[in-house]
N, C-alpha and C. Protein backbone atom coordinates (compact mmCIF):
# COMPACT_ATOMS: atom_id res chain seq x y z
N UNK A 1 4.21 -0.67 -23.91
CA UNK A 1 5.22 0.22 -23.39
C UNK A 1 4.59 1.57 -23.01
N UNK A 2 3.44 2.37 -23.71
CA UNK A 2 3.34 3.10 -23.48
C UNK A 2 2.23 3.23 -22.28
N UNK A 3 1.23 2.12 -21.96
CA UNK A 3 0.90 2.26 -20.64
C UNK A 3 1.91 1.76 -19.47
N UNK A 4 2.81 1.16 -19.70
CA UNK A 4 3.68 1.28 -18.65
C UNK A 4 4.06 3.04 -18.14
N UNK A 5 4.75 3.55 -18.89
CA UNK A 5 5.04 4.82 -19.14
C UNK A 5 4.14 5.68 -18.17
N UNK A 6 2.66 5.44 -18.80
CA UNK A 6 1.45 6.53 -18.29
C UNK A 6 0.96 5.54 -16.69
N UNK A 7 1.58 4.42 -16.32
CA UNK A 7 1.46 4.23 -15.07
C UNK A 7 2.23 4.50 -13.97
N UNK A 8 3.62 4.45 -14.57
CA UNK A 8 4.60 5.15 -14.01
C UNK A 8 3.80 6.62 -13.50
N UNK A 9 4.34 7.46 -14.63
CA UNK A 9 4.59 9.06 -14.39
C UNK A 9 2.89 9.15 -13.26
N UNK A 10 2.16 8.42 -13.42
CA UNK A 10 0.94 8.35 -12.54
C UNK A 10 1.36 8.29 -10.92
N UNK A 11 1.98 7.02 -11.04
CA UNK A 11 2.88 7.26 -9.47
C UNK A 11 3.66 8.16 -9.31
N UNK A 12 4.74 8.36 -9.89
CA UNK A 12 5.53 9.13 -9.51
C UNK A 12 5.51 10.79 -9.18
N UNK A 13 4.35 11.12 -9.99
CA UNK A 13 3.80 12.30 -9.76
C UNK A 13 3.11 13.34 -9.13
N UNK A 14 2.67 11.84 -7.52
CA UNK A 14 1.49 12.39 -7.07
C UNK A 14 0.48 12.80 -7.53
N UNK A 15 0.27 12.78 -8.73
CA UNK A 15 -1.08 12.54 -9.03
C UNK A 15 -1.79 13.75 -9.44
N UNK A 16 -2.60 13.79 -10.09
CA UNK A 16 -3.54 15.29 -10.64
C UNK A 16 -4.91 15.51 -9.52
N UNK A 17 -4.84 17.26 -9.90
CA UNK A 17 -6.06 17.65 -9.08
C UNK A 17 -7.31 17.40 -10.19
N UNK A 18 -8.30 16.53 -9.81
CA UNK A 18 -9.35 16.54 -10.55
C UNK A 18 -10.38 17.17 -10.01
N UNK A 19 -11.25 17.69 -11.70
CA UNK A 19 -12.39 18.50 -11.29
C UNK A 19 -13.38 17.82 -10.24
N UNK A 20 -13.44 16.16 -10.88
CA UNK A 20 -14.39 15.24 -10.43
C UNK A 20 -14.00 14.28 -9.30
N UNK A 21 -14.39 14.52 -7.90
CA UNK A 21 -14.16 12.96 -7.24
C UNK A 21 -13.95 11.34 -7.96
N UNK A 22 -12.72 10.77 -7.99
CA UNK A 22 -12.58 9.52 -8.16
C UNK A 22 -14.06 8.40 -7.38
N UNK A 23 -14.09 7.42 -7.66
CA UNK A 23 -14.92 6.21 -6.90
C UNK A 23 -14.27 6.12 -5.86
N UNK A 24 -14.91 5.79 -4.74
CA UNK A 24 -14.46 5.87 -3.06
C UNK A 24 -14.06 4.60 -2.70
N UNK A 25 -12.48 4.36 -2.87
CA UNK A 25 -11.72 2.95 -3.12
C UNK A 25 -11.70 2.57 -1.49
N UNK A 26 -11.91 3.69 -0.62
CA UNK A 26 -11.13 3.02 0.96
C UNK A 26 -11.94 2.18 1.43
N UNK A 27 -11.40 1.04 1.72
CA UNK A 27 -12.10 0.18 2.93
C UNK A 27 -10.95 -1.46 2.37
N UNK A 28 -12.06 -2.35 3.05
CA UNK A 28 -10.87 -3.84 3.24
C UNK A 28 -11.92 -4.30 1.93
N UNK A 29 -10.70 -5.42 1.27
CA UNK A 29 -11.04 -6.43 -0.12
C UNK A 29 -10.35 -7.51 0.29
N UNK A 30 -11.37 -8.68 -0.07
CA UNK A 30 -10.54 -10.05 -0.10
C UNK A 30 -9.73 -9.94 -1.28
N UNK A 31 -8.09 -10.71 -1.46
CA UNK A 31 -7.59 -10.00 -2.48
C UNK A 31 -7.30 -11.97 -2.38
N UNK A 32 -7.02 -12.40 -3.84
CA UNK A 32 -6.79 -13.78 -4.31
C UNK A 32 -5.79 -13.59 -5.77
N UNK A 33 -5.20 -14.07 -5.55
CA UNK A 33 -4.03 -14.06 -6.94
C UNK A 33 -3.48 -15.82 -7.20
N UNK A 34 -4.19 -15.91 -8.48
CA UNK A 34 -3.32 -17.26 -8.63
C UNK A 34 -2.39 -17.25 -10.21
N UNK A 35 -1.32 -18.45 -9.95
CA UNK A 35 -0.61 -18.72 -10.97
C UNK A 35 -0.26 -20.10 -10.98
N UNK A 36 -0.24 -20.37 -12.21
CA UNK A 36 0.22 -21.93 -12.36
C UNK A 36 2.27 -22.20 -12.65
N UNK A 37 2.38 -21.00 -12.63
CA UNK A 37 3.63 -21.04 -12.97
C UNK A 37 4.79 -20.75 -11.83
N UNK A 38 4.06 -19.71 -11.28
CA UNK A 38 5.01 -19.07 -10.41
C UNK A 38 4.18 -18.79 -9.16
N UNK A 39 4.15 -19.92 -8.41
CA UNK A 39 3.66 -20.50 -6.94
C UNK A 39 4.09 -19.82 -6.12
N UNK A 40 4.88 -18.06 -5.94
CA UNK A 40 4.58 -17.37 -4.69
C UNK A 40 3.44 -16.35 -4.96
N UNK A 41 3.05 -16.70 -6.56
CA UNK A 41 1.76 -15.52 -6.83
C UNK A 41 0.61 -16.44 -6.51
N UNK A 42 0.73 -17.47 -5.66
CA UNK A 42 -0.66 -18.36 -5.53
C UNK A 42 -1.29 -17.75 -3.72
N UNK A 43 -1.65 -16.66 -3.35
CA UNK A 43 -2.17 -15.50 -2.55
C UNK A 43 -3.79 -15.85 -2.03
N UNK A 44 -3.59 -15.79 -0.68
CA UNK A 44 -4.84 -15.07 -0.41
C UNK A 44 -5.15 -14.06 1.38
N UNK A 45 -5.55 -13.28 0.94
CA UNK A 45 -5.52 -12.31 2.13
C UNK A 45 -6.41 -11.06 2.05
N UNK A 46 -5.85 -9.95 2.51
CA UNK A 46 -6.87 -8.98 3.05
C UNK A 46 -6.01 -7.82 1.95
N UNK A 47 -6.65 -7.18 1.49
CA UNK A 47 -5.86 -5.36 1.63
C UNK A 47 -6.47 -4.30 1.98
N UNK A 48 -6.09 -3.57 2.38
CA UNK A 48 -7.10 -2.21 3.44
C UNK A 48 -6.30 -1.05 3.20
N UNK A 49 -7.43 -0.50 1.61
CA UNK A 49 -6.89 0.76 1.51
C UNK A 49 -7.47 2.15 1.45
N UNK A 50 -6.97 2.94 2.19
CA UNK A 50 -6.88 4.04 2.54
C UNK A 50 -6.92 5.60 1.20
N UNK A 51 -7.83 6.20 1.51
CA UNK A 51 -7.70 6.61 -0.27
C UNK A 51 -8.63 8.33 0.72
N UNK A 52 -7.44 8.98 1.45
CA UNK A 52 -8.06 10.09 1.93
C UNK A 52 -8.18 11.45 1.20
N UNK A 53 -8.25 11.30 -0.32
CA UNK A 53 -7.94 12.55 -1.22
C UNK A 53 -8.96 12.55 -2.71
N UNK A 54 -10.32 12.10 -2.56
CA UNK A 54 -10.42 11.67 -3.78
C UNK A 54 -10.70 12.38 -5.04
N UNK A 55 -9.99 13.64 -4.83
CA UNK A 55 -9.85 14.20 -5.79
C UNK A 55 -8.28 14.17 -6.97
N UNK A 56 -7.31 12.99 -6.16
CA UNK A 56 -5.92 12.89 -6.52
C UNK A 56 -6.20 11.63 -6.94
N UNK A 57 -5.89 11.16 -7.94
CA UNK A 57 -5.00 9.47 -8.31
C UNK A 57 -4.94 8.88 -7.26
N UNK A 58 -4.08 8.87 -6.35
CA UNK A 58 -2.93 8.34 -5.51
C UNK A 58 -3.73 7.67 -4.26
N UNK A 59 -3.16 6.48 -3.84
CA UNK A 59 -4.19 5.55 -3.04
C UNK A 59 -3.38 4.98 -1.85
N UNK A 60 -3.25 4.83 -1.09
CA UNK A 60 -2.26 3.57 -0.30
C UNK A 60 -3.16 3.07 0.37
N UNK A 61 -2.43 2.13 1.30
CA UNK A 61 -2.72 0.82 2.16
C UNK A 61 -1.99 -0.01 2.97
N UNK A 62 -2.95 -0.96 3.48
CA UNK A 62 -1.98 -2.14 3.95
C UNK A 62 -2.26 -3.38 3.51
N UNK A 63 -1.52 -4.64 3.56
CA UNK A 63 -2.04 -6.13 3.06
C UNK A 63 -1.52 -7.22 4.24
N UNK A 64 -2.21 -7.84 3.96
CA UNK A 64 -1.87 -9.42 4.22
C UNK A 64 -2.05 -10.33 3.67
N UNK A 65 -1.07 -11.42 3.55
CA UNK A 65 -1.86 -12.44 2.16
C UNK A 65 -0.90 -13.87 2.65
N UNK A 66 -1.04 -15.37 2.92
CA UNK A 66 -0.47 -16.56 3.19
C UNK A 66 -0.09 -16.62 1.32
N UNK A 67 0.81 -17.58 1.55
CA UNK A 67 1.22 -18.50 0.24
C UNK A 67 1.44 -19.80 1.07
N UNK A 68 0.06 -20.58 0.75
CA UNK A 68 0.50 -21.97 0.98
C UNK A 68 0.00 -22.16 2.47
N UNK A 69 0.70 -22.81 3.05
CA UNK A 69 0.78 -22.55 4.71
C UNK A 69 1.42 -21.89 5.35
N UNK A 70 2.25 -20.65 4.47
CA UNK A 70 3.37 -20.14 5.04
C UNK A 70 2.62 -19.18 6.31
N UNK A 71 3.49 -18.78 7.13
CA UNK A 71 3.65 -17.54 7.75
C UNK A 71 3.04 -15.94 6.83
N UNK A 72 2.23 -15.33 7.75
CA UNK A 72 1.53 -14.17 6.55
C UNK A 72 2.58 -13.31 6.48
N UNK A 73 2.20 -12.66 4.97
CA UNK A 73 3.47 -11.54 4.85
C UNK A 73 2.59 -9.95 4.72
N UNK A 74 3.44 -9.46 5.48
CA UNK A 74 2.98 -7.83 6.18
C UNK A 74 3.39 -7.04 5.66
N UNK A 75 2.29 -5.49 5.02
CA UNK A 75 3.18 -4.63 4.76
C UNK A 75 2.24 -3.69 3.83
N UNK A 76 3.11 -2.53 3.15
CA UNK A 76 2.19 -1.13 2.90
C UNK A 76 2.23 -1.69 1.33
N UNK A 77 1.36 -0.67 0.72
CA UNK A 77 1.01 -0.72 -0.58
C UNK A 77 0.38 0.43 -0.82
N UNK A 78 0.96 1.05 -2.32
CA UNK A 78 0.44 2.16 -2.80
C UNK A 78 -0.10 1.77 -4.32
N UNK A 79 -0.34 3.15 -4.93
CA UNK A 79 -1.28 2.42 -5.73
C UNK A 79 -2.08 3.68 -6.72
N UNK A 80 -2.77 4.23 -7.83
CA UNK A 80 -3.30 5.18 -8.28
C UNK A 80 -4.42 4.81 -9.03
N UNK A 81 -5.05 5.43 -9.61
CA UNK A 81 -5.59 4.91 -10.78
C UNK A 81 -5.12 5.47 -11.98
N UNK A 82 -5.80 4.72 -12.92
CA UNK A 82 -5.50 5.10 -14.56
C UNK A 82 -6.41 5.81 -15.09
N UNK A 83 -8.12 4.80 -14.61
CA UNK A 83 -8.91 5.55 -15.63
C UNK A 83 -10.05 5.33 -14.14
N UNK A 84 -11.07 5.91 -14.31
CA UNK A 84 -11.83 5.99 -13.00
C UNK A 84 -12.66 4.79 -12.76
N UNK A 85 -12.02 3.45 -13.63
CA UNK A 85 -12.29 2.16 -13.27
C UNK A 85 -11.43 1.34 -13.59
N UNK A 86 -10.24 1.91 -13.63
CA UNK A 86 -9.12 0.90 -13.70
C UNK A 86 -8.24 1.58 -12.76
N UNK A 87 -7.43 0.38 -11.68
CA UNK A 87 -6.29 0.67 -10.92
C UNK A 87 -5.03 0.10 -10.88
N UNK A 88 -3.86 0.61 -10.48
CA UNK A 88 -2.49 -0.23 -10.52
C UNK A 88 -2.48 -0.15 -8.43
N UNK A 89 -1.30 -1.30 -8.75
CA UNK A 89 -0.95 -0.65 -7.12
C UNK A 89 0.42 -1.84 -7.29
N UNK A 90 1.15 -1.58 -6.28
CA UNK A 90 1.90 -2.50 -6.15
C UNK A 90 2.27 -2.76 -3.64
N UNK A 91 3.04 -3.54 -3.88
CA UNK A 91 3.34 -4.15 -2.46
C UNK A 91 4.68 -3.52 -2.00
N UNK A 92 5.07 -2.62 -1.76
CA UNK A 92 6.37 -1.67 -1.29
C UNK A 92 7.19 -2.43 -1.14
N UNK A 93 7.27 -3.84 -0.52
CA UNK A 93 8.33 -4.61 -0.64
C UNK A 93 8.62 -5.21 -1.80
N UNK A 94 7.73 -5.56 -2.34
CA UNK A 94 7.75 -6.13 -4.04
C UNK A 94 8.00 -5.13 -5.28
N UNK A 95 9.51 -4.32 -5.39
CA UNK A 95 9.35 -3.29 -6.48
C UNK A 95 9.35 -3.98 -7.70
N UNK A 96 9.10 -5.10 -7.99
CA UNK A 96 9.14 -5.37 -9.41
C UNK A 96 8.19 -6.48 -9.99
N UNK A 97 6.87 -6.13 -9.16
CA UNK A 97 5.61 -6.96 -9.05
C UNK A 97 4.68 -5.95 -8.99
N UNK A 98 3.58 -5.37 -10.02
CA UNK A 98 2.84 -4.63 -10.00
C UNK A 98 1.47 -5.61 -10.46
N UNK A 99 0.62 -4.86 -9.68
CA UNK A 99 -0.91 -5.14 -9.90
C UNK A 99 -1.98 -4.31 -10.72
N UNK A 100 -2.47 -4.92 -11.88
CA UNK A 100 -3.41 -4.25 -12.74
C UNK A 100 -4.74 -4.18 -12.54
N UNK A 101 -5.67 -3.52 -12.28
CA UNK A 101 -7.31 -4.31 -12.14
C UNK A 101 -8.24 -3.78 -12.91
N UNK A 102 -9.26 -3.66 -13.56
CA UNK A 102 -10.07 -3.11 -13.90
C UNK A 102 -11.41 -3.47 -12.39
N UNK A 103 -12.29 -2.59 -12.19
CA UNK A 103 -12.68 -2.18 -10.53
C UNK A 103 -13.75 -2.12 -10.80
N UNK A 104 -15.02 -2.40 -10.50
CA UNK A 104 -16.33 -2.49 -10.15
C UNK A 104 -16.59 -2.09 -8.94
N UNK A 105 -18.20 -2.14 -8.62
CA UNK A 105 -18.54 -1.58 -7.33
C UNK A 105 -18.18 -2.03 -5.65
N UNK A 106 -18.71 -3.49 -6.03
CA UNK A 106 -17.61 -4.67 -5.20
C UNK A 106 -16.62 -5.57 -5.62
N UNK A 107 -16.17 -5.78 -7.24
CA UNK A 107 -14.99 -6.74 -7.63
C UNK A 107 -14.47 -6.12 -8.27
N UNK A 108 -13.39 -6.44 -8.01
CA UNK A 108 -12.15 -5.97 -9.32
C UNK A 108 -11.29 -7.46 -9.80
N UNK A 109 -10.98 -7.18 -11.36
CA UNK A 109 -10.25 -8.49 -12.07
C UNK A 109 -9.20 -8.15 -12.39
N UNK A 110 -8.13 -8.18 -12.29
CA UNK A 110 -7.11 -8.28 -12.80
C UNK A 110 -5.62 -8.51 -13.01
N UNK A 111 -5.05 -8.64 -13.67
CA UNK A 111 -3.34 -9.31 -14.00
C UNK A 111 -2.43 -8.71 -13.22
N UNK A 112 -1.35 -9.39 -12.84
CA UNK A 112 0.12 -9.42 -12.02
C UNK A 112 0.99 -9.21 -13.27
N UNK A 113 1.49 -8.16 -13.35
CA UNK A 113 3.13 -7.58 -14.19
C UNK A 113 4.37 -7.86 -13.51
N UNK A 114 5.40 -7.82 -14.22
CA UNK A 114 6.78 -7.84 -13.62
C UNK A 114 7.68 -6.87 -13.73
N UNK A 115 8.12 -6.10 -13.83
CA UNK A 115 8.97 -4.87 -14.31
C UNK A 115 10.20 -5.25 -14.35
N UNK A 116 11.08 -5.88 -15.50
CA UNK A 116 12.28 -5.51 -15.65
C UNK A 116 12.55 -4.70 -16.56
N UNK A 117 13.37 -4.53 -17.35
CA UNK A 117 13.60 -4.12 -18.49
C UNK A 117 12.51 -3.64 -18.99
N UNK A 118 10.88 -4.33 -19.55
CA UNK A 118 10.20 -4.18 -19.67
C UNK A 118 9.00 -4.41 -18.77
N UNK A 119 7.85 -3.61 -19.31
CA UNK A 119 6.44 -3.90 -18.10
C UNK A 119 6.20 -5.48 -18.82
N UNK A 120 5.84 -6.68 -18.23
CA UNK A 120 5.91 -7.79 -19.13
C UNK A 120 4.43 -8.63 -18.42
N UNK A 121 3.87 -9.28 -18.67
CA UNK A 121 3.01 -9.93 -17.80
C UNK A 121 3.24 -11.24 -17.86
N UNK A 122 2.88 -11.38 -16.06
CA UNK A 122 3.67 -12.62 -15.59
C UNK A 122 2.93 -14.13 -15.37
N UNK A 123 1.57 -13.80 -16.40
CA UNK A 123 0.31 -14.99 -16.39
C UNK A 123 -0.66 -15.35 -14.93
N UNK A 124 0.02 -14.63 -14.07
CA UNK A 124 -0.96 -14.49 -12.81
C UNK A 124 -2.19 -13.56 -12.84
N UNK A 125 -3.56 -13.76 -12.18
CA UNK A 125 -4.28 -13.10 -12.23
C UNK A 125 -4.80 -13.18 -11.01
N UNK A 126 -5.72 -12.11 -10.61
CA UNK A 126 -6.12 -12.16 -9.05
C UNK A 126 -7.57 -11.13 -9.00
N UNK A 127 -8.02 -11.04 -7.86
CA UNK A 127 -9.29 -11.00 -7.60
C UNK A 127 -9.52 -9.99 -6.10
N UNK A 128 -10.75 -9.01 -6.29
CA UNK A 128 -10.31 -8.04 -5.09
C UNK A 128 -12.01 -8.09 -5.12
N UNK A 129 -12.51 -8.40 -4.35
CA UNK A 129 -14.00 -8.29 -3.39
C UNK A 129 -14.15 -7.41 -2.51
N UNK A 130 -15.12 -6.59 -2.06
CA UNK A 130 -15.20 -5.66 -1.23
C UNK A 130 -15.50 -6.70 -0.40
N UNK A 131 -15.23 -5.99 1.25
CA UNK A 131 -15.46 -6.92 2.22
C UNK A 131 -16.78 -6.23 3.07
């Protein structure tokens, strides 16, 4: 509960002036998310984000990602960090689907949340490659 909390007020805040430049997140990642449970988190596509401040948290973007054979789904994404190798972000159309990662130089690993009531995790995990 309480990193839900400190990921929140992270977004919502726009973010702090830091002494130190963040890691230089902008550019495109293959992004892959799978689940055995819940087959619209089974993903794969592009995200291209944009990170023109790196002295602030605060990150956005854009994505693309198929499920299946479907038709691709389009659209913005914002996003901050936590710690200067861990990031959240979520899909602007998806308010109650957030993304966790811990971030390396070219990969990042990490879990799909759900937000109702509680921050809860939803057994999906996914995968971000620099491109």
């Amino acid at each position: 509960m309480r990193r839900s909390i400190l990921i929140l007020a992270l977004a919502l805040a726009g973010c702090n002036d830091l002494t130190e430049p963040l890691p230089n997140l902008a550019g495109s990642f293959d992004y892959v998310s799978f689940s055995s449970e819940f087959v619209s988190l089974n993903r794969r596509g592009t995200l291209t984000i944009v990170d023109s401040d790196r002295r602030t948290a605060r990150f956005e973007g854009n994505y693309e990602y198929t499920v299946g054979n479907a038709a691709p789904f389009r659209g913005q994404l914002i996003g901050a960090f936590v710690t200067p190798d861990r990031i959240w972000f979520r899909f602007l159309d998806e308010r109650a689907v957030f993304h966790e990662a811990d971030l390396g130089l070219l990969l990042g690993n990490g879990d799909i949340y759900f937000l109702g009531a509680t921050y809860e995790p939803s057994g999906a995990t996914f995968s971000l490659r620099r491109r």
